[in-house]
C-alpha atoms as a PDB file:
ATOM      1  CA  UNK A   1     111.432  76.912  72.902  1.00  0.00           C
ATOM      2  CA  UNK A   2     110.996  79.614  75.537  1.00  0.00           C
ATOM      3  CA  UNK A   3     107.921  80.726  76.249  1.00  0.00           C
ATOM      4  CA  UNK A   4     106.684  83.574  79.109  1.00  0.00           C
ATOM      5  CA  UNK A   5     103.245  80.768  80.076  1.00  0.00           C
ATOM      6  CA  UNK A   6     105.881  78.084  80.433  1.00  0.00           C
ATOM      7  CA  UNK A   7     108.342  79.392  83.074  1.00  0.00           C
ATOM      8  CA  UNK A   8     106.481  82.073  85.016  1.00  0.00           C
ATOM      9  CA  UNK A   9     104.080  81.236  87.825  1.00  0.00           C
ATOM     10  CA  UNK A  10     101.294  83.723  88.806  1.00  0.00           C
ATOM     11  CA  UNK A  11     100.020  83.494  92.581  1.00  0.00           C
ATOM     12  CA  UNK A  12      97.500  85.889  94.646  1.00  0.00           C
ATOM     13  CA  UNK A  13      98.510  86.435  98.159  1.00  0.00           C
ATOM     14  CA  UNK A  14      95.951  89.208  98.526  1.00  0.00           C
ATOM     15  CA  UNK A  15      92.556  88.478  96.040  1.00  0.00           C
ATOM     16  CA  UNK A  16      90.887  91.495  94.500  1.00  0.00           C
ATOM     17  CA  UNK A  17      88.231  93.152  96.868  1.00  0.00           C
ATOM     18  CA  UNK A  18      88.263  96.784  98.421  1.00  0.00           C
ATOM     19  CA  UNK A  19      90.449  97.146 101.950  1.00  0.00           C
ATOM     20  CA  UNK A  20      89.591  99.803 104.248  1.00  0.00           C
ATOM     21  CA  UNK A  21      91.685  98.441 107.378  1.00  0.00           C
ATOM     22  CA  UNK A  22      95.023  96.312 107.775  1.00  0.00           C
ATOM     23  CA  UNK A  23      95.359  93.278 106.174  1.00  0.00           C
ATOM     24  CA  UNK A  24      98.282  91.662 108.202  1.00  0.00           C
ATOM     25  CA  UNK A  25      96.132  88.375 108.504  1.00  0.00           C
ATOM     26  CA  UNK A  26      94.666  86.854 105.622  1.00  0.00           C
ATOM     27  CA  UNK A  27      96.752  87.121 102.830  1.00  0.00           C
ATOM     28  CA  UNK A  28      97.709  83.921 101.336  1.00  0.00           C
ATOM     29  CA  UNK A  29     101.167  82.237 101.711  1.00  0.00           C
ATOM     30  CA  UNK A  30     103.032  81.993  98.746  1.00  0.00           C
ATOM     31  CA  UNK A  31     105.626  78.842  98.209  1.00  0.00           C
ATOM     32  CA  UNK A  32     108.596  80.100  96.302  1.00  0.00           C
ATOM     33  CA  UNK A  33     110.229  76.384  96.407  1.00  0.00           C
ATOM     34  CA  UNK A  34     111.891  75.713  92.452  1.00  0.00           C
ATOM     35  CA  UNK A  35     111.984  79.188  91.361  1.00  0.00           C
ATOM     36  CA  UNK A  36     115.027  81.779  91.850  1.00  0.00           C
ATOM     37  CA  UNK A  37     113.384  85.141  91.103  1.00  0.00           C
ATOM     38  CA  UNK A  38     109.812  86.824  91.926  1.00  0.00           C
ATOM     39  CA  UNK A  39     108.017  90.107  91.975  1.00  0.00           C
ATOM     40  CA  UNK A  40     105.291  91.584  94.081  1.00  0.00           C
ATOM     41  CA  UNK A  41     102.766  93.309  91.521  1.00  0.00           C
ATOM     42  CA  UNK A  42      99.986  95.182  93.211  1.00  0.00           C
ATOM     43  CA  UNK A  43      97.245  96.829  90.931  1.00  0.00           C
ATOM     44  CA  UNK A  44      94.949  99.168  92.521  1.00  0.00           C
ATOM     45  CA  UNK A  45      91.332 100.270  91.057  1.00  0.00           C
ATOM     46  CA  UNK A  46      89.498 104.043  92.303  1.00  0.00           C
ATOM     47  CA  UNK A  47      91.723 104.994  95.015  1.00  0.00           C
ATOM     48  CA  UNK A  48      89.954 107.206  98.186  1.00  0.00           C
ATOM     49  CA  UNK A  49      91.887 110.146  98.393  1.00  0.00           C
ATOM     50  CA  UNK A  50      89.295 112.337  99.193  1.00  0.00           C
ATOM     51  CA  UNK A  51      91.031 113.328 102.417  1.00  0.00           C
ATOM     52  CA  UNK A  52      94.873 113.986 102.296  1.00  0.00           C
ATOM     53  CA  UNK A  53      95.728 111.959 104.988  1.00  0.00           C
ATOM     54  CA  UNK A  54      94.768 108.928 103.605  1.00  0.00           C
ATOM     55  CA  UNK A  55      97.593 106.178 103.037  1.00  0.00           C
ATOM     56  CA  UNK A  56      98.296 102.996 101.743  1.00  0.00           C
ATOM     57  CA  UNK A  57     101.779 101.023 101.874  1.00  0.00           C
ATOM     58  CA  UNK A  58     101.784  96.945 100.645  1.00  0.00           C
ATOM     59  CA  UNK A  59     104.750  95.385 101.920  1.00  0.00           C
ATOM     60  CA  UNK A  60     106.240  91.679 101.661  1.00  0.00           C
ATOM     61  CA  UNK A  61     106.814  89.940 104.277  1.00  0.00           C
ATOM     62  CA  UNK A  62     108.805  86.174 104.008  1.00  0.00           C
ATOM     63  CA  UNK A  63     108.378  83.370 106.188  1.00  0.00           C
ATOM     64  CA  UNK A  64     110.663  79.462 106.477  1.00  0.00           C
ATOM     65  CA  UNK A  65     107.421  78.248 106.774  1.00  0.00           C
ATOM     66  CA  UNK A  66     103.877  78.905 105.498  1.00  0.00           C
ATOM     67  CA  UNK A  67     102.094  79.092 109.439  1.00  0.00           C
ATOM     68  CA  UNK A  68     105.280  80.954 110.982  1.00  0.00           C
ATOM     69  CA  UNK A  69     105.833  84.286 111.883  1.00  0.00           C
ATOM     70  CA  UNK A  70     106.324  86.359 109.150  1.00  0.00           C
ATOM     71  CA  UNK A  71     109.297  89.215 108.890  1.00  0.00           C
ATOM     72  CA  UNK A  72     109.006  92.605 107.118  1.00  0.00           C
ATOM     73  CA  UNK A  73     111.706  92.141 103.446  1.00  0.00           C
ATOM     74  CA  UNK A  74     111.977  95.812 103.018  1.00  0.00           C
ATOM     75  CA  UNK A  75     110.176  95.680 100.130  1.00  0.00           C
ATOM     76  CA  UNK A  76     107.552  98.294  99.730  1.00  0.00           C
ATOM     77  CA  UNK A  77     105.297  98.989  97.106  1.00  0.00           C
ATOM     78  CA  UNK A  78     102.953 102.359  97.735  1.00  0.00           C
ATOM     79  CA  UNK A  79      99.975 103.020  94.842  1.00  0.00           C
ATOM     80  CA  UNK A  80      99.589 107.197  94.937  1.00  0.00           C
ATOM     81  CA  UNK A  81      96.759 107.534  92.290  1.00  0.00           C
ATOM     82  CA  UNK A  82      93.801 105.507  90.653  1.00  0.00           C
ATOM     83  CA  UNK A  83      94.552 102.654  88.724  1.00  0.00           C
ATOM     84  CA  UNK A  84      97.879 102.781  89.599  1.00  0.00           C
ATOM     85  CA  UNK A  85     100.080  99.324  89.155  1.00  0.00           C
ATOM     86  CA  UNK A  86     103.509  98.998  91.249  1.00  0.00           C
ATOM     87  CA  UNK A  87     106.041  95.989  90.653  1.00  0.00           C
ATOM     88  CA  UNK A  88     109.022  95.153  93.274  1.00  0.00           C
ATOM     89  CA  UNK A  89     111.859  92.699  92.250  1.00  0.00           C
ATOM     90  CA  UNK A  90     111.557  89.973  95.520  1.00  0.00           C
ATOM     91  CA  UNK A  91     115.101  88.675  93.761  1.00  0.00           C
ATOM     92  CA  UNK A  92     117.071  85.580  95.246  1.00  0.00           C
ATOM     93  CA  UNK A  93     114.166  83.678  95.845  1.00  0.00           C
ATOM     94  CA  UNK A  94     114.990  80.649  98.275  1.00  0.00           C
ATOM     95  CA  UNK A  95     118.922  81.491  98.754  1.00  0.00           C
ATOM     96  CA  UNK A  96     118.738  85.004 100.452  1.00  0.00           C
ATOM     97  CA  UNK A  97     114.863  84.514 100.805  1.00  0.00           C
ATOM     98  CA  UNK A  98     113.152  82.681 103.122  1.00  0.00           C
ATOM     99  CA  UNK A  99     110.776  80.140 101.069  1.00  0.00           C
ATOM    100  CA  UNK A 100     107.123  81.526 101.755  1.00  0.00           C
ATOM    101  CA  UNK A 101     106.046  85.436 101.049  1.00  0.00           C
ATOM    102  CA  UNK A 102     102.791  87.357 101.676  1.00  0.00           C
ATOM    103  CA  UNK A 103     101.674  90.642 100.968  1.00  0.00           C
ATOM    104  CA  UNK A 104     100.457  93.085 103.919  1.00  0.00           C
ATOM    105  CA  UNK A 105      98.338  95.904 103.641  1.00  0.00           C
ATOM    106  CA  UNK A 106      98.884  99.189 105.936  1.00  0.00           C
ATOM    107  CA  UNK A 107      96.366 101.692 105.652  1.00  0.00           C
ATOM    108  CA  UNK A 108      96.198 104.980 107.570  1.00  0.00           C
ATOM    109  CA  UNK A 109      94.037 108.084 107.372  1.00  0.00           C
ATOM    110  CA  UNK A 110      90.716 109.239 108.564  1.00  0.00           C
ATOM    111  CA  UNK A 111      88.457 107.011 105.038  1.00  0.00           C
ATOM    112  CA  UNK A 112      90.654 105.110 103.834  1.00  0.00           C
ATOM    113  CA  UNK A 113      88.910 103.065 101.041  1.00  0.00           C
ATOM    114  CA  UNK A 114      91.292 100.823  98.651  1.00  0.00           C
ATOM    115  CA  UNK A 115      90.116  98.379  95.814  1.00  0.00           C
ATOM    116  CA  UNK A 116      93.176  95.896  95.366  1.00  0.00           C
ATOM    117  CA  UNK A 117      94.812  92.819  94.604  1.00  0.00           C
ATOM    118  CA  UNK A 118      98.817  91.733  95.159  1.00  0.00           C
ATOM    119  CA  UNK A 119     100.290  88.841  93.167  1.00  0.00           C
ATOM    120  CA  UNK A 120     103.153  87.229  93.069  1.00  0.00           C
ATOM    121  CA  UNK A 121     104.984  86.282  89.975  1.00  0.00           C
ATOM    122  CA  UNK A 122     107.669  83.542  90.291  1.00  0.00           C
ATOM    123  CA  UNK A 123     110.257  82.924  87.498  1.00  0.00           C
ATOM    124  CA  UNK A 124     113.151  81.494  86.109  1.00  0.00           C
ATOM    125  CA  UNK A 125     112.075  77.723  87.660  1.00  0.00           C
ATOM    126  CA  UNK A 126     114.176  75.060  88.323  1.00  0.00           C
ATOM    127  CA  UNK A 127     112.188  72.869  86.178  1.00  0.00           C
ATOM    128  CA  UNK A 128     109.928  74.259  83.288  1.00  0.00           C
ATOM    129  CA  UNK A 129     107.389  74.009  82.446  1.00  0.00           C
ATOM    130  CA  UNK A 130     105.490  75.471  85.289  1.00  0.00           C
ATOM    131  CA  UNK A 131     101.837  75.556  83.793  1.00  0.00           C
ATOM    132  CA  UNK A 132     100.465  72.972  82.069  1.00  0.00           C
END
């Protein structure tokens, strides 16, 4: 039987706590090895938009190894309003992919104040069942 607990993996590269500069060190390396297909999901809790320049851009970034130098994917994700939740497709995990991904945070603006987390969810293993 199928089941969505026995072949998805859920992994934090950036833990829930409120940003309010960069994070392009300390997000957690995530190890894609035995799965073929992933998405970033970032959820976001009371956004500071209380001046209009404020911005915030998460962005994955993919690595051959989990204490190289990571590259910029492409792949964007940008919350734009309070409790907001964005998902990216990080597809072709390990063939077009490098094998480790983390998620950066860019923030710009004069306050900028932003309570969030970024996950990864891995899928469609090699071998299943991935939580047990």
């Amino acid at each position: 039987m199928k089941s969505l607990f026995d072949n998805i993996k859920v992994l934090a590269s950036l833990v829930p706590a409120v940003r309010t500069a960069d994070v392009t060190t300390g997000a957690t390396a995530v190890d894609t090895q035995g799965y073929n297909d992933g998405m970033a999901v970032v959820s976001v809790g009371d956004l500071d938009l209380a001046s209009t320049d404020e911005t915030y851009v998460l962005e994955v970034y993919e690595c051959a190894t989990s204490g190289g130098t990571y590259t910029a994917t492409g792949i964007q994700l940008t919350p734009t309003a309070d409790n907001d939740v964005k998902v990216a497709r990080v597809a072709n995990l390990n063939t077009t992919r490098m094998r480790y991904l983390k998620l950066y945070l860019d923030v710009g603006g004069t306050t900028p104040s932003i309570p969030v987390a970024g996950l990864f969810l891995l899928g469609n293993p090699v071998s299943a069942p991935v939580n047990s």
